[in-house]
Protein backbone atom coordinates (compact mmCIF):
# COMPACT_ATOMS: atom_id res chain seq x y z
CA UNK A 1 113.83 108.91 94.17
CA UNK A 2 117.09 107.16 95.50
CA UNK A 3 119.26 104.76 94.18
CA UNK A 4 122.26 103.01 95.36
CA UNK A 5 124.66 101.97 93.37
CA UNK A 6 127.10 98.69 94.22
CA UNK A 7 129.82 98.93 91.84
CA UNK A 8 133.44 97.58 92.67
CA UNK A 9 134.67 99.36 89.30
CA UNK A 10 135.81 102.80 89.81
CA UNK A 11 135.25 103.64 86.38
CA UNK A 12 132.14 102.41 86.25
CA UNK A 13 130.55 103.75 89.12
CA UNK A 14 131.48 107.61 88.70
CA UNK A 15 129.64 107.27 85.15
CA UNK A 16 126.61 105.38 86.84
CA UNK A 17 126.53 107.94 89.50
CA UNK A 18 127.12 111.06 87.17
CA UNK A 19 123.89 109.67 84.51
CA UNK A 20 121.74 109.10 87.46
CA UNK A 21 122.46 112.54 88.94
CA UNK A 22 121.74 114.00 85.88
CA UNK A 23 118.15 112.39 85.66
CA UNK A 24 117.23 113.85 89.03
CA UNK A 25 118.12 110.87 91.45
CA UNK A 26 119.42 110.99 94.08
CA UNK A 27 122.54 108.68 94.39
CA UNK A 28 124.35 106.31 97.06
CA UNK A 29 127.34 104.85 96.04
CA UNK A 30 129.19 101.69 97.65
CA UNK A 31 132.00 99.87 96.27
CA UNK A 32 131.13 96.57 96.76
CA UNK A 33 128.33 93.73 97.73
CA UNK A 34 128.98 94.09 101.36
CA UNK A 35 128.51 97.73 101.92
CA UNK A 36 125.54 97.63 99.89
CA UNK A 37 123.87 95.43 101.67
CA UNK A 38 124.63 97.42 105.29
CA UNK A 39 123.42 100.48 103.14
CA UNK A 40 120.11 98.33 102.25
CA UNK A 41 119.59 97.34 105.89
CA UNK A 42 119.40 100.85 107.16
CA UNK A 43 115.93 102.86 107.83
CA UNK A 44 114.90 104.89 105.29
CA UNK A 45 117.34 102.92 102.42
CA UNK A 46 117.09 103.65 98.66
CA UNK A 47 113.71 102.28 96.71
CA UNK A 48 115.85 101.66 93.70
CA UNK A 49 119.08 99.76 93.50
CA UNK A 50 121.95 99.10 90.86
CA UNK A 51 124.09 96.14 91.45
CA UNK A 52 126.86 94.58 89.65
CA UNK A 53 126.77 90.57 89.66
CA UNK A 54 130.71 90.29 89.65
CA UNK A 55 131.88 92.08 93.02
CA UNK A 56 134.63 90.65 95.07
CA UNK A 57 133.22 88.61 98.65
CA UNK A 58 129.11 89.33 98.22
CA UNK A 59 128.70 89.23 94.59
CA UNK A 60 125.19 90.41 93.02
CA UNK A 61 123.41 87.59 93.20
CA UNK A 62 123.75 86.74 97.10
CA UNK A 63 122.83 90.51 97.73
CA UNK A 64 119.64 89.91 95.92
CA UNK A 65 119.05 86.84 97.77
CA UNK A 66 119.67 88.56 101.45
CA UNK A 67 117.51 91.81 100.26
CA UNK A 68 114.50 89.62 99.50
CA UNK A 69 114.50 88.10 102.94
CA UNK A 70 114.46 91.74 104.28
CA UNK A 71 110.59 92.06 105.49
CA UNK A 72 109.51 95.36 103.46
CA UNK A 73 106.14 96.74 103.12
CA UNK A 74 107.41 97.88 99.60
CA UNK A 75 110.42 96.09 98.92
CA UNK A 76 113.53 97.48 96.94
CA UNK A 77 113.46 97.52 92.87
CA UNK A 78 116.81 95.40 92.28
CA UNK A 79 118.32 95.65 88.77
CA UNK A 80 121.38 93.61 88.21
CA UNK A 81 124.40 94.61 85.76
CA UNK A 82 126.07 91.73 83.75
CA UNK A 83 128.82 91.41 81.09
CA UNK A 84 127.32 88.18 80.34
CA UNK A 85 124.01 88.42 78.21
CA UNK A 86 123.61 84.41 78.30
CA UNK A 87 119.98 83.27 79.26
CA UNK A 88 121.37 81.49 81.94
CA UNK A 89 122.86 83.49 83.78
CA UNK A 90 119.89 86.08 82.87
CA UNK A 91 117.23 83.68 84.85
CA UNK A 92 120.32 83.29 88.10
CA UNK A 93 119.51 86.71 88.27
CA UNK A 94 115.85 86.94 88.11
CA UNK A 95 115.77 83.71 90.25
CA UNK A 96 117.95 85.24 92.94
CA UNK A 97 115.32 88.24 93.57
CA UNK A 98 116.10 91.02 90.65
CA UNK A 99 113.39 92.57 88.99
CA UNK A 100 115.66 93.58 86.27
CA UNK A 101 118.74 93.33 84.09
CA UNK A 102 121.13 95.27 82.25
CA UNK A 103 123.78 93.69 80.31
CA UNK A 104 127.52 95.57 79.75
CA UNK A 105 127.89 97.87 77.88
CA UNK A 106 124.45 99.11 78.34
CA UNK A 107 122.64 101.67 76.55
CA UNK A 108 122.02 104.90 78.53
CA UNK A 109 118.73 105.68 77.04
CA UNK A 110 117.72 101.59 78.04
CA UNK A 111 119.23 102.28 82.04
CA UNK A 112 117.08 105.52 81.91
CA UNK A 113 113.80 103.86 80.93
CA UNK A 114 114.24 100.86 82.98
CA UNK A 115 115.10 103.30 85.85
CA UNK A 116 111.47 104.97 85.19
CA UNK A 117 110.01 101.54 85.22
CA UNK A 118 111.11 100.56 88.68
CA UNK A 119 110.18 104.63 89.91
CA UNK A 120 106.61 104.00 88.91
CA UNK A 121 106.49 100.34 90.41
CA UNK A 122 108.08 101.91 93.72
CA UNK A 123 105.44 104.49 93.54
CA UNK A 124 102.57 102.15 92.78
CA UNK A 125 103.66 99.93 95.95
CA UNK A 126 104.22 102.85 98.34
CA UNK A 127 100.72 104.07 97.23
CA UNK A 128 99.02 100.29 98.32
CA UNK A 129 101.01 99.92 101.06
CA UNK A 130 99.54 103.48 102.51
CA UNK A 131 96.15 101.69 101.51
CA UNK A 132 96.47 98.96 103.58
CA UNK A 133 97.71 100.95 106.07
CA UNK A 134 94.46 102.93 106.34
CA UNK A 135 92.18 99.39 105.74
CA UNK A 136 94.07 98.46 109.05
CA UNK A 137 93.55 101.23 110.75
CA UNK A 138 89.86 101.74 110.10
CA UNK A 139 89.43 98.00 110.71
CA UNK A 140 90.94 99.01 114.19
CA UNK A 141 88.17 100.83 114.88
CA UNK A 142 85.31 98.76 114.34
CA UNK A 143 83.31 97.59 117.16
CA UNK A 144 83.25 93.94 117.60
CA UNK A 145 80.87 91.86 120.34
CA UNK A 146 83.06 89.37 122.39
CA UNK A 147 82.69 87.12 125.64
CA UNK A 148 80.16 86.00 126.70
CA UNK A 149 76.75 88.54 127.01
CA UNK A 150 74.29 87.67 130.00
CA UNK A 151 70.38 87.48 128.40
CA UNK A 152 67.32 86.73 130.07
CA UNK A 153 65.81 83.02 129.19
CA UNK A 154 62.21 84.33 128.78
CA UNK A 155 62.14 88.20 127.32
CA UNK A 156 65.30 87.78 125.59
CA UNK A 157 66.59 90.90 126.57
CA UNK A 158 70.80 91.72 127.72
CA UNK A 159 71.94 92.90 130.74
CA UNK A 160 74.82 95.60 129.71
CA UNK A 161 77.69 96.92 131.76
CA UNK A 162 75.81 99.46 134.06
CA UNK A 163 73.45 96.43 135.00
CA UNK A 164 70.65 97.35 133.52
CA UNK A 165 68.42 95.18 130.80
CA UNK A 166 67.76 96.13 127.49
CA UNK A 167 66.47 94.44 123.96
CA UNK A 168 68.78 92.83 121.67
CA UNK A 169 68.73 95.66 119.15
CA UNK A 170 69.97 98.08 121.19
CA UNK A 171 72.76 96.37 122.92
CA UNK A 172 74.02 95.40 119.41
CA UNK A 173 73.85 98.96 118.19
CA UNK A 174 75.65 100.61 120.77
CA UNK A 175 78.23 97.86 120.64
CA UNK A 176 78.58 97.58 117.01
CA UNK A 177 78.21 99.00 113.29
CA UNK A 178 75.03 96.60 112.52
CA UNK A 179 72.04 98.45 112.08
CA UNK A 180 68.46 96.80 111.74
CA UNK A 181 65.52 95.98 109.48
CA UNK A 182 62.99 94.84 110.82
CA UNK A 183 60.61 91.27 109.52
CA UNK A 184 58.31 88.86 110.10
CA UNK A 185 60.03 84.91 109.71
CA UNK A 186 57.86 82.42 108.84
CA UNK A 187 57.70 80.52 111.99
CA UNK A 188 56.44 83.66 114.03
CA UNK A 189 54.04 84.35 110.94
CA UNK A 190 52.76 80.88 111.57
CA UNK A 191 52.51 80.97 115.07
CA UNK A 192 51.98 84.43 116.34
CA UNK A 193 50.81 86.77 113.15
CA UNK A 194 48.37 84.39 111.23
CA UNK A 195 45.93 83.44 114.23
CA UNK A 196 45.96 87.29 114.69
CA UNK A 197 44.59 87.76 111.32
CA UNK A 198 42.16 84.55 111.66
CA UNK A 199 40.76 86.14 115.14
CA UNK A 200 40.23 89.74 113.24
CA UNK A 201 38.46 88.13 110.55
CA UNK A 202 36.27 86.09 112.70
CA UNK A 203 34.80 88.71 115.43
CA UNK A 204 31.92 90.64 114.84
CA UNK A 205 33.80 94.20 114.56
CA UNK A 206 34.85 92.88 111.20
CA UNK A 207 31.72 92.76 109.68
């Protein structure tokens, strides 16, 4: 898993980048809101990102804002740093498109399990997105009837592409996924199927 890391605090960032490297990530550093967000444009750009709110010219928030407007089948896991734990400033953040917080000084076991928590969420997302995907694609391939279809006024039967006629059911099958069962509706039962019956009752044969 990647991360990126937008830290303008030199300090700061080498211990950021040395925990994460020690949990198995693998890290992107930039030292402020500006390169982060070229880093975050680029194909292929880290799932997970740390950002600090305060950086000189983009600050934290703003780079959350411009991320979200990114279009992203699985969009980046944004967790902001803060020196200031006030609600406030807490729901800026959320508000502004993070999907977590971590207030200064943070606990390293905390960053560690919050970092697992956006993983899995990255992992859950990349897993529905490939879904979709392969909905789409199999939706792709289903036949559909279109236009306008050429069928005779009295027999009811379509005239397909090679100009030849055939019955309903067979022009839908070979241009389609329907398949049929077959019935009686009432009005045919009424008209067609019943005086049948009547006329079999009443000759002589039947008795």
């Amino acid at each position: 898993m990647r991360v990126i890391i937008a830290e303008d605090d030199a300090v700061s960032r080498r211990i950021l980048e040395t925990l994460l490297s020690k949990w198995g990530y693998e890290v992107t550093t930039t030292l402020d809101g500006e390169a982060a967000w070229n880093a975050l444009q680029e194909p292929g750009a880290p799932s997970l990102a740390i950002l600090d709110i305060m950086m000189p010219g983009v600050d934290g928030l703003e780079l959350c804002r411009r991320v979200r407007l990114i279009p992203a089948s699985v969009p980046p896991y944004l967790i902001l740093l803060t020196a200031n734990n006030a609600v406030s400033e807490i729901v800026k953040g959320i508000e502004a498109g993070a999907d977590d917080y971590l207030t200064k000084p943070y606990d390293r076991d905390e960053l560690r399990v919050r970092l697992q928590v956006g993983a899995r969420i990255i992992e859950l997302q990349t897993k529905l997105a490939e879904r979709v995907q392969q909905l789409e694609a199999a939706l792709s391939h289903v036949k559909q009837l279109e236009g306008i279809l050429p069928i005779c006024s009295y027999c009811k039967k379509i005239r397909n592409d090679l100009n030849s006629w055939e019955t309903v059911e067979t022009y839908v099958a070979d241009h389609s996924e329907a398949e049929f069962s077959h019935g009686i509706c009432p009005g045919c039962y009424e008209t067609t199927v019943k005086p049948q019956l009547e006329s079999l009752r009443m000759s002589p044969s039947a008795t």
